[in-house]
PDB file of N, CA and C in Angstrom:
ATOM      1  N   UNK A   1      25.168  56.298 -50.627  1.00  0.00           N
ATOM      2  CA  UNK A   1      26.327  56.341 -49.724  1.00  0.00           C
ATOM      3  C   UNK A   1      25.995  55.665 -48.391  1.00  0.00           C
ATOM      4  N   UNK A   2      24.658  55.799 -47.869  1.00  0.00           N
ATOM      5  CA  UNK A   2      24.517  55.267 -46.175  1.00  0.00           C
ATOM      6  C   UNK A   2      23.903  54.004 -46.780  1.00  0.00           C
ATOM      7  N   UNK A   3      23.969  53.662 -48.062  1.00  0.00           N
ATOM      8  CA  UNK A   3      23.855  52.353 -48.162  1.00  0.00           C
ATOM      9  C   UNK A   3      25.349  51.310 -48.165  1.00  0.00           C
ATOM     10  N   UNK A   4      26.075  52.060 -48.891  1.00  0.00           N
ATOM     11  CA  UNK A   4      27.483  51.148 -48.849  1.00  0.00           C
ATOM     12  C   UNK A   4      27.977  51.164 -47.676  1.00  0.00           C
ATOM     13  N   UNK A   5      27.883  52.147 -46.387  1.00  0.00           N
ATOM     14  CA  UNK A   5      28.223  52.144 -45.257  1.00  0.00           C
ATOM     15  C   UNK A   5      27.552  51.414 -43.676  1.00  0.00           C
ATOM     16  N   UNK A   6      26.556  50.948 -44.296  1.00  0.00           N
ATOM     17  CA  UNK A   6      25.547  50.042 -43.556  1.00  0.00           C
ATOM     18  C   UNK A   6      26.078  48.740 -44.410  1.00  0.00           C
ATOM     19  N   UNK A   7      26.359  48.237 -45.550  1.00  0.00           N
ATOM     20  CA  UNK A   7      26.849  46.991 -46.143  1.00  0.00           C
ATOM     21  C   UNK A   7      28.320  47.014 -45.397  1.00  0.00           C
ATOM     22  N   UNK A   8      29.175  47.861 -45.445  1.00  0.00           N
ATOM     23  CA  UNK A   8      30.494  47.683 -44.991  1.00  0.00           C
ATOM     24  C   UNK A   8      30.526  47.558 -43.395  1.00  0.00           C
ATOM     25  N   UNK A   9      29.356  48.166 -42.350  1.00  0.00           N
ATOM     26  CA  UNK A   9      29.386  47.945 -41.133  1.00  0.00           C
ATOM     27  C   UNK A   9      28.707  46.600 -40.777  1.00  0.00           C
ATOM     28  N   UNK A  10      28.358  45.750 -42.152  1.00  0.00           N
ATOM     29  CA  UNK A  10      27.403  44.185 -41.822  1.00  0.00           C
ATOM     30  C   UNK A  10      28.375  43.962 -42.139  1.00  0.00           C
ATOM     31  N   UNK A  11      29.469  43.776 -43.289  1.00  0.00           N
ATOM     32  CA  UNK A  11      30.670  43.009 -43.350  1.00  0.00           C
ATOM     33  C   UNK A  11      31.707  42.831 -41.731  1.00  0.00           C
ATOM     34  N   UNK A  12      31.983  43.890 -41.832  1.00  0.00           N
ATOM     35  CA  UNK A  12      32.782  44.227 -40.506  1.00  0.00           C
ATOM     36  C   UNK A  12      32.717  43.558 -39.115  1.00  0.00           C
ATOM     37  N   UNK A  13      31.581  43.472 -38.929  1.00  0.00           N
ATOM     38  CA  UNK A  13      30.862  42.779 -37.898  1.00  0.00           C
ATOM     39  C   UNK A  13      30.922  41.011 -37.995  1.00  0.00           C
ATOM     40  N   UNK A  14      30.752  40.946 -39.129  1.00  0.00           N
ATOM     41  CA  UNK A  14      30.430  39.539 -39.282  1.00  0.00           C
ATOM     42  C   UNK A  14      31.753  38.836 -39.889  1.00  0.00           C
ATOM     43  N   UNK A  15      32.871  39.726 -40.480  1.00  0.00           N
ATOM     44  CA  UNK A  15      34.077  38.999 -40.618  1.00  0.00           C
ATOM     45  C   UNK A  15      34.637  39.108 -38.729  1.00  0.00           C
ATOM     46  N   UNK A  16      33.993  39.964 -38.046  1.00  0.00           N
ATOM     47  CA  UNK A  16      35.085  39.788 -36.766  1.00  0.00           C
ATOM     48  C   UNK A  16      34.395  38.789 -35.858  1.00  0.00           C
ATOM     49  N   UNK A  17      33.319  38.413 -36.216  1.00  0.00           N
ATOM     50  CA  UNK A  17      32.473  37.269 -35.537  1.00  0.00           C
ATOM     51  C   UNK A  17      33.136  36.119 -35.972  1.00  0.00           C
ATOM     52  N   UNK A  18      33.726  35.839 -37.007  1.00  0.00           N
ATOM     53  CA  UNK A  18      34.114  34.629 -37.745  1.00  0.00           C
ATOM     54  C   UNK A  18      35.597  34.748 -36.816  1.00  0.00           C
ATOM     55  N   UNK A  19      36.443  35.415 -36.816  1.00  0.00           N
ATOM     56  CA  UNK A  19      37.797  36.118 -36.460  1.00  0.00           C
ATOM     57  C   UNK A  19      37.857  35.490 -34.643  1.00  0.00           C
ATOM     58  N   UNK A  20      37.024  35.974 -33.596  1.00  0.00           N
ATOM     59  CA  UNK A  20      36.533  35.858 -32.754  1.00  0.00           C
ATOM     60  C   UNK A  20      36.464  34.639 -32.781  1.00  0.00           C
ATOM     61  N   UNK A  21      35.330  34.058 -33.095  1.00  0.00           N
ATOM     62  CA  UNK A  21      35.226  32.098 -32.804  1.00  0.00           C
ATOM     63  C   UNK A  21      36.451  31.398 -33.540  1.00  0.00           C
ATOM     64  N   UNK A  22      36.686  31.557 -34.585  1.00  0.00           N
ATOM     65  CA  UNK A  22      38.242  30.876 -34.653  1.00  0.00           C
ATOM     66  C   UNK A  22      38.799  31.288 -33.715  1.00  0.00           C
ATOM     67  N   UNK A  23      39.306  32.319 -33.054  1.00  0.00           N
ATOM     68  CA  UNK A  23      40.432  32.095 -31.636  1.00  0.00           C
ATOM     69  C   UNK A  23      39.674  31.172 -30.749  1.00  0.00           C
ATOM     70  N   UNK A  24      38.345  31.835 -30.200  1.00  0.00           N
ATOM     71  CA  UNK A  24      38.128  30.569 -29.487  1.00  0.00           C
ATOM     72  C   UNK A  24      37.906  29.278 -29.607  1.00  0.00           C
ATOM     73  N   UNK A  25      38.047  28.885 -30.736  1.00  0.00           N
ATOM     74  CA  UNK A  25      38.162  27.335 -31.165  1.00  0.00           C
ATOM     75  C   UNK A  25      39.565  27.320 -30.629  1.00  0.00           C
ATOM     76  N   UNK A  26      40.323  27.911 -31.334  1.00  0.00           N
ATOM     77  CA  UNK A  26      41.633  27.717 -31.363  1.00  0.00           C
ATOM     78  C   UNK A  26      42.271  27.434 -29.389  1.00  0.00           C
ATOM     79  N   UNK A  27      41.209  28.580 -29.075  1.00  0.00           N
ATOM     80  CA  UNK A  27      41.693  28.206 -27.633  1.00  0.00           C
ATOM     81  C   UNK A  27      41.370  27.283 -26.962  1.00  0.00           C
ATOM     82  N   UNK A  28      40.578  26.720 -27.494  1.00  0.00           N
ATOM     83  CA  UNK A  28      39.668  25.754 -26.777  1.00  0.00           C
ATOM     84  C   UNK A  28      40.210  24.113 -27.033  1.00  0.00           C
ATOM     85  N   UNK A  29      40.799  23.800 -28.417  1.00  0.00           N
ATOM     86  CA  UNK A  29      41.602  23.258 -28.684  1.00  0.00           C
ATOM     87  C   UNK A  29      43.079  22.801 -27.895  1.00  0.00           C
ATOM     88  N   UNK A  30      43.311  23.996 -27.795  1.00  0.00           N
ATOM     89  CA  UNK A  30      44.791  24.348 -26.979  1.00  0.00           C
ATOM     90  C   UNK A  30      44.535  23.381 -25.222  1.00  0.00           C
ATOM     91  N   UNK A  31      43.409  23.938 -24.866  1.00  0.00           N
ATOM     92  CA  UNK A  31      43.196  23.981 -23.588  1.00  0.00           C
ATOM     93  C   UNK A  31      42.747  22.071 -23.269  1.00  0.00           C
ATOM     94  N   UNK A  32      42.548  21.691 -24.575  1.00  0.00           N
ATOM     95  CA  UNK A  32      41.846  20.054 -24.646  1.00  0.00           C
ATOM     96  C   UNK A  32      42.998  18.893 -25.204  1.00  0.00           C
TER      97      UNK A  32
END
């Protein structure tokens, strides 16, 4: 169990890292 919940808190993290730099591309884009 504190294994699937340590895999789901590395997912989590690292889909909102991806989530995160696309906006700031996106903003950065905008701004250029």
């Amino acid at each position: 169990m504190k294994m699937v919940f340590q895999t789901w808190l590395y997912w989590y993290y690292y889909l909102k890292r991806c989530v995160i730099s696309m906006e700031q591309e996106k903003i950065f884009k905008w701004k250029h």
